[in-house]
Every structure is written in structure tokens, then in C-alpha cells.
Protein backbone atom coordinates (compact mmCIF):
# COMPACT_ATOMS: atom_id res chain seq x y z
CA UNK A 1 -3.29 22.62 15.17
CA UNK A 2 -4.00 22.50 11.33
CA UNK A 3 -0.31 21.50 9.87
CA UNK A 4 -0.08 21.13 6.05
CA UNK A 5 3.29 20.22 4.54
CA UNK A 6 4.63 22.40 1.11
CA UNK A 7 5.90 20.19 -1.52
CA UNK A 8 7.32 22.96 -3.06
CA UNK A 9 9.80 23.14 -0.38
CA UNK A 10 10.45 19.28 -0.05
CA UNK A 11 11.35 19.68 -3.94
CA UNK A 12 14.45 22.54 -2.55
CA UNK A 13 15.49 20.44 -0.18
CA UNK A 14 16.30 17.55 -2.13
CA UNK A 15 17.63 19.75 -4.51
CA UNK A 16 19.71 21.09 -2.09
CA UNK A 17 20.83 18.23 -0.61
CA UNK A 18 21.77 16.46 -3.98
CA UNK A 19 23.60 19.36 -4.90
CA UNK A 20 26.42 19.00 -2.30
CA UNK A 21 29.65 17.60 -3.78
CA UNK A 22 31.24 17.09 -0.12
CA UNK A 23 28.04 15.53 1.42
CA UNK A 24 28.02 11.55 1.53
CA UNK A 25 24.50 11.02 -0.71
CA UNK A 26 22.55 7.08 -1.11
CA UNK A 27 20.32 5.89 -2.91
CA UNK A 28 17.66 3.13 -2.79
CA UNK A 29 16.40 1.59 -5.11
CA UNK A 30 13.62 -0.85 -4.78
CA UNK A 31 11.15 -2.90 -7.21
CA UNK A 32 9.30 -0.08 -7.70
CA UNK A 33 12.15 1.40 -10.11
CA UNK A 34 11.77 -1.28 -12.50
CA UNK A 35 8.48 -1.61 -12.77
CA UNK A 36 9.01 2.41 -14.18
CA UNK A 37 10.25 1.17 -17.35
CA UNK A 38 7.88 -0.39 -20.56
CA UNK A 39 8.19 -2.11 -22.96
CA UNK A 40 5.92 -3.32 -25.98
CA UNK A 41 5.33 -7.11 -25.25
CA UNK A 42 2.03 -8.44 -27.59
CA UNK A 43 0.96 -5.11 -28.36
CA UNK A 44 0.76 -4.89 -24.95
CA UNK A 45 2.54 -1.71 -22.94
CA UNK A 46 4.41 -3.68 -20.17
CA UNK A 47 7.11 -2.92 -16.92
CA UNK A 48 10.23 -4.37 -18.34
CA UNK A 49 10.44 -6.09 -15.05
CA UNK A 50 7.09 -7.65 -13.45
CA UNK A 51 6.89 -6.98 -9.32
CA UNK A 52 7.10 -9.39 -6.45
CA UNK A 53 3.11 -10.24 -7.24
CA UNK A 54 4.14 -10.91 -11.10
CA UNK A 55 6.65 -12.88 -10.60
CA UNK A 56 5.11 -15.11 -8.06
CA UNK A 57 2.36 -15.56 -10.93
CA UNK A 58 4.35 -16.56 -13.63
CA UNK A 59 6.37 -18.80 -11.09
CA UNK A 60 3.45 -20.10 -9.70
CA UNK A 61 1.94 -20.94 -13.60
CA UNK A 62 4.97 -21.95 -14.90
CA UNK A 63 5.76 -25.13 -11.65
CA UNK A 64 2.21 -26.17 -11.57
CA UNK A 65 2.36 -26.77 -15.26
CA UNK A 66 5.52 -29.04 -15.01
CA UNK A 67 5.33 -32.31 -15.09
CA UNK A 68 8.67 -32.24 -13.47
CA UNK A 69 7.95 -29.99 -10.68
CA UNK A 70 4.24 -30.01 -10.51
CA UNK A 71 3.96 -32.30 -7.42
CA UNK A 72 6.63 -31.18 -5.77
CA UNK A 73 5.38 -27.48 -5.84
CA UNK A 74 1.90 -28.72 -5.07
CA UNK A 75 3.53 -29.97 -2.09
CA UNK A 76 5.34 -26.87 -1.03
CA UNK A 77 2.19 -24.95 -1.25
CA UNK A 78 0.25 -27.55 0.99
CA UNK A 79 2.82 -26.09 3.78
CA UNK A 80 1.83 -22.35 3.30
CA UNK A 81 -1.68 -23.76 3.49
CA UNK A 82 -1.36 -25.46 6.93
CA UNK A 83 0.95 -22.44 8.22
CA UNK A 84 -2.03 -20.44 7.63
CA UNK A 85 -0.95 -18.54 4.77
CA UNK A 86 -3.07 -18.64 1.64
CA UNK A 87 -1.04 -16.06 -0.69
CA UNK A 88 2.63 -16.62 -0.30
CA UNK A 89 4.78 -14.74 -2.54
CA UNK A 90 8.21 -16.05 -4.40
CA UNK A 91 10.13 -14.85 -1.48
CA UNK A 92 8.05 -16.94 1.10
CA UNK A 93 8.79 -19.73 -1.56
CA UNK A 94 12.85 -19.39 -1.35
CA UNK A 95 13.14 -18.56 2.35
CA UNK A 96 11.24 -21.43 3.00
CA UNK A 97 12.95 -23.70 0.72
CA UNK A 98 16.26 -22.79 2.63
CA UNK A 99 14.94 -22.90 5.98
CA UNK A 100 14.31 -26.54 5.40
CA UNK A 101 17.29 -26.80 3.46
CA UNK A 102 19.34 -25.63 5.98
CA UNK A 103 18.17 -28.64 8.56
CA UNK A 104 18.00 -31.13 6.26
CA UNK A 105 20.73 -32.66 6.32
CA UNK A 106 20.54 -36.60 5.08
CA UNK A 107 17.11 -37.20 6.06
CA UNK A 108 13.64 -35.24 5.06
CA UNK A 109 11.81 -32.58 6.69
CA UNK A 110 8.17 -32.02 5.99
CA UNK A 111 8.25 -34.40 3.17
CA UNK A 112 11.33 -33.29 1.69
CA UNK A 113 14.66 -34.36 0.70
CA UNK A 114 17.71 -32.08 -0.03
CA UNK A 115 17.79 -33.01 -3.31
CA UNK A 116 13.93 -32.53 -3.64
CA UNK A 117 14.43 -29.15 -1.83
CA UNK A 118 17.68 -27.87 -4.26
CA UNK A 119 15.49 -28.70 -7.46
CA UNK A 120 12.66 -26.22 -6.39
CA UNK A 121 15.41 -23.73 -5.44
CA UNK A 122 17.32 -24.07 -8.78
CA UNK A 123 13.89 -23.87 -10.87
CA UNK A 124 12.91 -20.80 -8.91
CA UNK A 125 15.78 -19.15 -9.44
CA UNK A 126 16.29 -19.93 -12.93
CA UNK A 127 12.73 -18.17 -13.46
CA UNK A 128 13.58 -15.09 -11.67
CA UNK A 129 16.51 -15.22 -13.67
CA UNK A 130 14.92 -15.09 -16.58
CA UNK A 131 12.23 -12.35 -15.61
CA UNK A 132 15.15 -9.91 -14.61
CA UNK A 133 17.48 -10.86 -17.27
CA UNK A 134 16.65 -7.65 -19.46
CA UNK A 135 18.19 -4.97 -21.28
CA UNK A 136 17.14 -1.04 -20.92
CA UNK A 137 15.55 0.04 -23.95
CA UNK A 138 17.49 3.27 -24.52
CA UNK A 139 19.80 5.10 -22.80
CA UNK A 140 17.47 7.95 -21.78
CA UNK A 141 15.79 5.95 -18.79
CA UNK A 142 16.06 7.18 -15.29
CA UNK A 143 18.45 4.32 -14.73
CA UNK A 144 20.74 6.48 -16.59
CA UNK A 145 19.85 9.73 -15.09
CA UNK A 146 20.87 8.80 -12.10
CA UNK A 147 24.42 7.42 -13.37
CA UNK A 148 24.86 10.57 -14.89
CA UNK A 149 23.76 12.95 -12.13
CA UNK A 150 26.22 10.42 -10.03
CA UNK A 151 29.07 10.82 -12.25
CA UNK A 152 28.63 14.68 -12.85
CA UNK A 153 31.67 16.23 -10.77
CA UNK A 154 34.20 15.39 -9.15
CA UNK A 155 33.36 14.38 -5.19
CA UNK A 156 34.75 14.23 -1.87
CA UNK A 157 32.85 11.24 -0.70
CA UNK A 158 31.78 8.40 -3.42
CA UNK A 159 27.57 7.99 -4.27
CA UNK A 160 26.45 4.87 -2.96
CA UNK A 161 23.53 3.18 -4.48
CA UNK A 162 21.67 0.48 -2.18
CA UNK A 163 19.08 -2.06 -4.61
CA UNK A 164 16.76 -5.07 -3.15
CA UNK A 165 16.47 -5.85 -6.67
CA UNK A 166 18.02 -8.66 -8.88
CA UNK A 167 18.03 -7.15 -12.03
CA UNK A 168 21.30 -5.54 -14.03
CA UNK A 169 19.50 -2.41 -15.32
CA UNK A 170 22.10 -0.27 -12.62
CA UNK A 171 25.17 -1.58 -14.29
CA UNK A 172 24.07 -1.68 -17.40
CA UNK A 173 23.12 2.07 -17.08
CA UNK A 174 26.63 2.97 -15.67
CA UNK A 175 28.25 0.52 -18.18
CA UNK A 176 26.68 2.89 -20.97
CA UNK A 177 27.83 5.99 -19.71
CA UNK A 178 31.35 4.39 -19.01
CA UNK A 179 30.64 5.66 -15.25
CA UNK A 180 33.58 3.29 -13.25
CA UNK A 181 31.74 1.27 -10.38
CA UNK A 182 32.58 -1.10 -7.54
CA UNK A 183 29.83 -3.69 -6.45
CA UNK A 184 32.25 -5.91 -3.92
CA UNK A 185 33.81 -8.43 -6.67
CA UNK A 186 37.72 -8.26 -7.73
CA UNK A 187 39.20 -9.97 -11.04
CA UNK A 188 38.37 -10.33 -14.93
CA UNK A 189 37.22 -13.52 -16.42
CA UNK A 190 35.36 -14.67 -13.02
CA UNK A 191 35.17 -11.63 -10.80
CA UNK A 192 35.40 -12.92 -7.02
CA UNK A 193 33.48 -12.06 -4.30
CA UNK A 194 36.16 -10.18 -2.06
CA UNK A 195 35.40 -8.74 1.25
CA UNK A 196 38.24 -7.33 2.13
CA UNK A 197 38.19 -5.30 -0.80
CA UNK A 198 34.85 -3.67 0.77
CA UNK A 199 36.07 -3.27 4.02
CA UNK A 200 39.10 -1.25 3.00
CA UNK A 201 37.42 0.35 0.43
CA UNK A 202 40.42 2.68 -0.79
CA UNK A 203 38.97 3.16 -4.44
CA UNK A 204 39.15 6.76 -5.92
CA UNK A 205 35.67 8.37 -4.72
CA UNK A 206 34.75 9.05 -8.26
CA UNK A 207 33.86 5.18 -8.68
CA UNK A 208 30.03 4.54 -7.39
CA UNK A 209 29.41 2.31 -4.93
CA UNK A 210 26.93 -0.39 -5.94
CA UNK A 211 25.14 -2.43 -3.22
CA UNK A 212 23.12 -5.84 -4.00
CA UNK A 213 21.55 -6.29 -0.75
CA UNK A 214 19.20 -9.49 -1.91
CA UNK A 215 22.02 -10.49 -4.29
CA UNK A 216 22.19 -10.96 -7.84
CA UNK A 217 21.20 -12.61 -10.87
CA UNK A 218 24.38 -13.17 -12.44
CA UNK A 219 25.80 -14.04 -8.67
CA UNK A 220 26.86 -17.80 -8.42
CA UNK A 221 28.33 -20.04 -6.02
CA UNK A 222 30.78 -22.59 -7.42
CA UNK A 223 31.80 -25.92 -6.13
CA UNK A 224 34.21 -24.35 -3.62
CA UNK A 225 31.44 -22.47 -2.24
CA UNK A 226 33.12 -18.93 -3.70
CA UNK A 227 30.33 -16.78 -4.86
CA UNK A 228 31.48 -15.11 -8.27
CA UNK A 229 30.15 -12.88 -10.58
CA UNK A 230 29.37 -14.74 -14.07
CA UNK A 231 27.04 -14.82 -16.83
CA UNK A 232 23.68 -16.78 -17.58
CA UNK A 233 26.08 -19.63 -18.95
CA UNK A 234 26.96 -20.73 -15.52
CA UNK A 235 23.24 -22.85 -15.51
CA UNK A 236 24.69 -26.10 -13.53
CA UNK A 237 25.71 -23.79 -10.54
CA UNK A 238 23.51 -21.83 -7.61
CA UNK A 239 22.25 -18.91 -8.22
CA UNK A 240 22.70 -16.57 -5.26
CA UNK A 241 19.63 -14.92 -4.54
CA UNK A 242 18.18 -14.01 -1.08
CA UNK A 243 14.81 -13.56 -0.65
CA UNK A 244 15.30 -12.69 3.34
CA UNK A 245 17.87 -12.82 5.83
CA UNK A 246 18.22 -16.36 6.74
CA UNK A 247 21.08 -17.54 7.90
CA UNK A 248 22.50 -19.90 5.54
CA UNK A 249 25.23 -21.51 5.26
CA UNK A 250 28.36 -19.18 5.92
CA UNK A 251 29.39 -18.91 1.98
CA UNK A 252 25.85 -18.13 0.67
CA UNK A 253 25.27 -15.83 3.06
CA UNK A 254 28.48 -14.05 3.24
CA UNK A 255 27.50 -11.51 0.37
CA UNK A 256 24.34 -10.31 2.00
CA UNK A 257 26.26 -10.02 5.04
CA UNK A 258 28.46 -7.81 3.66
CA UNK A 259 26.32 -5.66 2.15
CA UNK A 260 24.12 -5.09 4.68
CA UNK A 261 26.87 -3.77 6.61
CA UNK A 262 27.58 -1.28 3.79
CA UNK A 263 24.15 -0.01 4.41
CA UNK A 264 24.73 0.22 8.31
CA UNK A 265 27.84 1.92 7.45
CA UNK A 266 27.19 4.35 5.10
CA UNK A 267 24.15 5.15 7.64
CA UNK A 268 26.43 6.00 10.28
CA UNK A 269 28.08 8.77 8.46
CA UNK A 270 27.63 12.31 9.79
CA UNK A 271 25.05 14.20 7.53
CA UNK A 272 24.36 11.74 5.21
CA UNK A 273 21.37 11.80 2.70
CA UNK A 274 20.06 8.88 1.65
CA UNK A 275 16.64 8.91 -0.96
CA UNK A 276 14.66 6.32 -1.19
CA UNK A 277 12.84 5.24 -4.30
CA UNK A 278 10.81 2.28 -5.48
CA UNK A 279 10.65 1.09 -2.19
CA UNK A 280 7.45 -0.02 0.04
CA UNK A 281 9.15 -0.75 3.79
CA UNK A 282 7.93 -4.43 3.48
CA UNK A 283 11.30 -5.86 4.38
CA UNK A 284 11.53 -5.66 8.10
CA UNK A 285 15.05 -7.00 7.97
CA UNK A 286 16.31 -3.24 5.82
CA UNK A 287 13.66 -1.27 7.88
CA UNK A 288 15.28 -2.31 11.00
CA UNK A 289 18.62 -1.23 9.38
CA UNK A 290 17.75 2.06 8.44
CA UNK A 291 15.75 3.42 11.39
CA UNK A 292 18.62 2.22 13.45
CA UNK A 293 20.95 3.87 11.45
CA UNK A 294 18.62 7.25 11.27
CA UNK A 295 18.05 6.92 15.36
CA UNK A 296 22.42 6.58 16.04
CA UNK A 297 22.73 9.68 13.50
CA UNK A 298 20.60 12.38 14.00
CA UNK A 299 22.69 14.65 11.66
CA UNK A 300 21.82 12.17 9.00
CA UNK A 301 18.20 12.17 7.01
CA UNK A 302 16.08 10.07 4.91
CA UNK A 303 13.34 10.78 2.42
CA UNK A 304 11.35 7.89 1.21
CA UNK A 305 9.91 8.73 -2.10
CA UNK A 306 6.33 6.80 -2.26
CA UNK A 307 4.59 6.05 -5.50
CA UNK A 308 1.08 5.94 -4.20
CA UNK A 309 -0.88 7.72 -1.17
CA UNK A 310 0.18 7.68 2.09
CA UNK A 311 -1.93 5.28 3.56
CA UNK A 312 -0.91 2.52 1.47
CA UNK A 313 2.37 2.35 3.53
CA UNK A 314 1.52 1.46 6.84
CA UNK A 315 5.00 -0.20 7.97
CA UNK A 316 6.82 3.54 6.89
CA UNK A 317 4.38 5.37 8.65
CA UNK A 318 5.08 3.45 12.37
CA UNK A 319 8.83 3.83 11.49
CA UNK A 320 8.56 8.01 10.46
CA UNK A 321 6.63 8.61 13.38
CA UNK A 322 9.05 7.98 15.28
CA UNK A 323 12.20 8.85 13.31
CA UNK A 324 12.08 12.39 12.92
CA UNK A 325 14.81 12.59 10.17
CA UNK A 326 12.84 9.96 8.20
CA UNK A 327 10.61 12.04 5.88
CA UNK A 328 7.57 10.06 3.85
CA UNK A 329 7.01 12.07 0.79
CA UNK A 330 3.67 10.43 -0.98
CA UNK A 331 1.19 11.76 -3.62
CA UNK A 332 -1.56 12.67 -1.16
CA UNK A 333 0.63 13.13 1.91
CA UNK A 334 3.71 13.33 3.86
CA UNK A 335 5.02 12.73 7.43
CA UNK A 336 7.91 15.09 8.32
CA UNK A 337 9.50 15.73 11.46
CA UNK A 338 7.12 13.26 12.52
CA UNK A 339 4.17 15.15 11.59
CA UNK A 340 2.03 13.70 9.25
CA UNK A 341 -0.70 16.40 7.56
CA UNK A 342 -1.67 16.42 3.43
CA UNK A 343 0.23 18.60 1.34
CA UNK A 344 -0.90 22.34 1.41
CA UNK A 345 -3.71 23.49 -0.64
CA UNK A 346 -3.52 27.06 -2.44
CA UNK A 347 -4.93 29.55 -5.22
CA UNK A 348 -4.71 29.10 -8.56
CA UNK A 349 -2.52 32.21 -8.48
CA UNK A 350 -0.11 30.91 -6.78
CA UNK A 351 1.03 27.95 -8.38
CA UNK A 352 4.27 28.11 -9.26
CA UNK A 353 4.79 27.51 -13.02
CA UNK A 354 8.79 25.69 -12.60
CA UNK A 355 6.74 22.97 -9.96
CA UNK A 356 4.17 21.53 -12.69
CA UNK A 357 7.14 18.68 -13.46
CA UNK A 358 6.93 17.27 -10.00
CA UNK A 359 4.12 18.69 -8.82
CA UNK A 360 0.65 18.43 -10.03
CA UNK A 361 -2.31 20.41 -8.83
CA UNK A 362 -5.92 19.50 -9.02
CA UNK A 363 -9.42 21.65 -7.77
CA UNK A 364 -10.29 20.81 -4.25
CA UNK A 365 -13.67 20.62 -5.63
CA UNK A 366 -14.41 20.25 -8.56
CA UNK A 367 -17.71 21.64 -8.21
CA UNK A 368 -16.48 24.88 -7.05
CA UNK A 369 -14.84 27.49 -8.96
CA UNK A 370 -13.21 29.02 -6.46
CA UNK A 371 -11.94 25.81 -4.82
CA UNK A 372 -8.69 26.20 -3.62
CA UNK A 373 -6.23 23.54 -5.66
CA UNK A 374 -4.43 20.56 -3.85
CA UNK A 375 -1.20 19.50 -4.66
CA UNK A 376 -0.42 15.56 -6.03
CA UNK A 377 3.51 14.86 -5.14
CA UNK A 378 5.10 13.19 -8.47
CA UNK A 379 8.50 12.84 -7.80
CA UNK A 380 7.97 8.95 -6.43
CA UNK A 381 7.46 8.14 -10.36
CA UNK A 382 11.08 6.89 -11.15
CA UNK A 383 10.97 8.06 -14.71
CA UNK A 384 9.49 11.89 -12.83
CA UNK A 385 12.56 11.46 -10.35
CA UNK A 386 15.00 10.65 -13.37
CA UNK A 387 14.22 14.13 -15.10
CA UNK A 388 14.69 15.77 -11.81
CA UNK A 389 18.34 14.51 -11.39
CA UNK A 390 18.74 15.52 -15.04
CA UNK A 391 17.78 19.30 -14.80
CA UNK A 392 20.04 18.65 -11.34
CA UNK A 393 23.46 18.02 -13.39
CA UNK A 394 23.27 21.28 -15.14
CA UNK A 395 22.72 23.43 -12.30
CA UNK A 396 25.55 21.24 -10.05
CA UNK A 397 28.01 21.76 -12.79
CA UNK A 398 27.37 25.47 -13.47
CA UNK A 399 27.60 25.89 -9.32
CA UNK A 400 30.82 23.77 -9.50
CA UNK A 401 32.61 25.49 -12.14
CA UNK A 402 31.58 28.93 -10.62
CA UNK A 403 32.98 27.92 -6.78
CA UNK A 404 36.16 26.46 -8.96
CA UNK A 405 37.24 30.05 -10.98
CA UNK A 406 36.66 31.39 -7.89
């Protein structure tokens, strides 16, 4: 049986579904988003925010160049090396730091002291830090898009927005449009970590949620082991960033605790949407979250939202096959309903003029002129996705104010 999937009708869905004012709707965001927005850096047309890959570069460059750090780092590596792992990224880096860390204790482990292991942490961090630290450069980016589309009526159940990432570029976006947000901190000059301010959750559901699942860059953890919400001042203190889902100590790992569990939760709602975007299915950690969530709630659905083709994206395509109300939507390809099959090919006649925005189409064969034309999914492309939840906004609020004078 020959099954080809229309994009054209993947694009209504969505719409459909992100149309719904009563419907609980998520988003996730991972470093894919980012890497979405330029910038000019040396004449040079660059992602505002490197990837995983960049950063472990520049991190990699910038220790083995220290005379401060050099050896140690030289010795850190030496353990990926013997572990059999020749390419380790900065996430391996942290999460091994802290494993070790985390048995420590007064002694050394594998050539390391605590204090030897916290200086490595602290310098990694700070990097990171200062790789995410940026500003949006307008206020036209997708980042803002989506605040808008989020804050665009008035809803029964509050958008909840779900990021891996470390960067600010969601608050600063909502922060610009004056769109009110809760992100799990409570207070003023230091805003406090405060759990039981998520798990009663009584805020007005206007306010987006806002979900830091690998914590933050502007996260710290003081001397009384409260995590707090600060700025880039706060240099003596840790930096609360998690790479993976160790188990550290109960403080540090308190946050990412939580927030996980607003993922689980918001998962378990009946008929909730949640779109993907920017995110590869490399964490096995959120994977195992989500399909579990998906496979408890089969009135709920997914769509992933992949930048590249489908085969790129092994780790999704063992989880959609079987989770039927997980749909991979990729440039080349798509697996719905557990069905993978290439997007449908047609005539030149029948491509639909409104679909060239988020849908391109190309000859079959080039060679032939009466190839039939395949279609190239574009809605993966942030900054693509961003002007879809734009022309979204207008027809949400011209539906709302019609079902209102009615």
C-alpha cells in the first residue's frame, strides 16, 4: 500500500488546533529556535546563539588555551578518551563533572578534587553564560510571534511554553510585548525559587507559563543552597544549569525536578496539543517524558516540527512509530498515525497558491517537464513557524470577536 502524507492538511490541523481558545496548547522549544536568529558578527551572518556543537568548540578552545584550566581540562578529556568516547559535547562535560562531584566528598576521584572539580564547573558555566547572554535584535523575531499569538485572547486554560535552552530570548520577547508570565520564581529584588507556587498554580490563565527544563542562565544557587533568579552580577555564586538529569544534590536539583513535572503534567491533560520546535529527540530523559505522557493520554497529540529530513532523526522515528498521536512533520517526510510515507507529490495545477509560505514545491525531475512536483515541509524553520502564528492572531481574533457578538 502506497501511503503519501498531504502537508497541506498537516498545515489545517495545526491551524486548527492553535486556534482553540478552550484547548490546553504547549510549546517546545529547543536549540534549534535560537540558532533561527542572525546576527552580523565580523561581516559574518551568524545564529545569535551557537548549538550544542558550537558551544562545545568555543568551550573546548577557550580551556585548552588557559593557563589556568588547561591541565585540568586536558585531564577531563583523558576520561572521555578511556570511556571510549572521542567527541564529547559540553553536556557530557557538566554531567560528568557532577557525577564525580557528587561522590567526592573530601577525597579525589579519578584524579580530582572537589575544588578541582567546582573550578571546571564554574568556568563552564560562566562560558555558556556568556554565549546565551544575548539580546533579540528586533522585536519582529519569531520569539515574539509566538508571545503575541500567546497573548492574543483571552483563554480558558493558560499557554505553556516548555525550553531545554538557557538563553533569555523567551522572556525577553514577552517582556517586550508586556505579555505577564510565570516561570516558578516569587519576589522582586531576588525572585525565589518557590514550588509551591507551581504546584498550586492559581494565577489568572492569561499569564504564560514558562518552563526551564535544563535551567537557566541567570538561575543561581546562594550560600543557603536557595536557587534564585538574578543577574550576571551574581559571578561568585553557581550557576544552575543542567546538562542531564543527574541527581544532585536535593537543592540543585529541585528546579529541574519541578519542571519536569510541569511537563508530565501538562501532558496528562485531556486533549492537549503540544508543538514541538527546534528540537532533535536527543535527550532521552524528555523523550521518555513525552511518549509516556502521549501513551497515558490518547486524547492528547504531539507534532514535532523537524528542521531537516526525516532520516536525520532516528531517536523520533522509534518513538512515533509507536506513538500514534506523535506526528513527525520533516522537510522530506512525515510519520503520522504511525505511518511513515514522503509527502504527496502533485501537478503543477494544483498547487495551492496560500501554501507557498510553508510549503515549497520542487519538479520530481527535473529533467522532465511533466514531472509531477514534490512538496518540501517549511514550517520546522522557526522564523517560517513565527509568520505562521502571526497570520494565526488575526484570524483567532476575528473568530473570537465573531463567537463573542454572537
Amino acid at each position: 500500500m502506497n501511503i503519501e502524507h498531504e502537508p497541506i492538511r498537516q498545515i489545517n490541523l495545526l491551524q486548527q488546533c492553535l486556534s482553540q481558545d478552550k484547548k490546553p496548547l504547549g510549546f517546545f522549544l529547543g536549540a534549534g529556535c535560537p540558532l533561527s536568529i542572525k546576527t552580523k558578527v565580523n561581516d559574518k551572518i551568524m545564529p545569535l546563539i551557537p548549538d550544542i556543537a558550537g558551544m562545545t568548540t568555543i568551550v573546548q578552545e577557550a580551556l585548552s588555551q588557559s593557563n589556568e584550566y588547561k591541565v585540568l581540562f586536558k585531564k577531563l578529556k583523558e576520561h572521555f578518551l578511556k570511556d571510549g568516547n572521542e567527541a564529547p559535547n559540553v553536556e557530557d562535560f557538566l554531567s560528568h563533572i557532577r557525577a564525580l562531584r557528587a561522590v567526592v566528598g573530601n577525597d579525589t576521584v579519578r584524579g580530582f578534587n572537589a575544588k578541582d572539580l567546582d573550578i571546571l564547573d564554574f568556568e563552564i558555566c560562566r562560558i555558556i553564560h556568556d554565549l546565551a547572554n544575548k539580546s533579540l535584535p528586533s522585536n519582529e523575531t519569531p520569539y515574539h510571534q509566538l508571545a503575541a499569538w500567546a497573548d492574543a485572547i483571552n483563554r480558558a486554560m493558560p499557554v505553556e511554553i516548555f525550553t531545554t535552552n538557557y538563553d533569555l530570548l523567551m522572556e525577553q520577547a514577552l517582556e517586550d510585548l508586556c505579555v505577564p508570565y510565570f516561570d516558578g520564581f516569587a519576589g522582586s529584588h531576588k525572585p525565589l525559587f518557590n514550588i509551591r507556587a507551581i504546584e498550586q498554580d492559581e494565577l489568572p490563565p492569561r499569564w504564560i507559563r514558562l518552563w526551564k527544563l535544563h535551567g537557566s542562565i541567570n538561575w543561581y544557587q546562594n550560600e543557603m543552597r536557595h536557587v534564585f533568579r538574578g543577574s550576571a552580577e551574581e559571578q561568585c555564586l553557581k550557576r544552575v544549569i543542567h546538562p542531564s538529569h543527574l541527581k544532585y544534590d536535593e537543592s540543585r536539583r529541585m528546579p529541574y525536578l519541578a519542571m519536569i513535572d510541569r511537563l508530565r503534567a501538562f501532558l496528562k491533560q485531556p486533549s492537549m496539543a503540544l508543538i514541538l520546535c527546534g528540537y532533535s529527540f536527543r535527550d532521552d530523559h524528555i523523550n521518555e517524558v513525552i511518549v509516556q505522557g502521549l501513551q497515558g493520554n490518547p486524547t492528547g497529540t504531539a507534532f514535532a516540527l523537524l528542521f531537516g529530513n526525516l532520516k536525520k532523526y532516528n531517536k523520533a522515528i522509534k518513538l512515533a512509530l509507536d506513538r500514534s498521536n506523535l506526528s513527525l512533520l520533516a522537510k522530506d517526510e512525515a510519520l503520522i498515525g504511525g505511518h511513515q510515507a514522503r509527502w504527496t507529490e502533485i501537478n503543477f495545477e494544483s498547487i495551492q497558491e496560500n501554501s507557498q509560505e510553508y510549503v515549497k514545491w520542487a519538479p520530481s525531475d527535473p529533467d522532465e517537464k511533466k514531472s509531477k512536483y514534490k512538496a518540501e515541509m517549511c514550517l520546522a524553520d522557526y522564523v517560517v513557524f513565527g509568520t505562521f502564528l502571526n497570520e494565526l492572531i488575526g484570524e483567532t481574533w476575528q473568530r473570537f470577536e465573531v463567537t463573542n457578538a454572537k
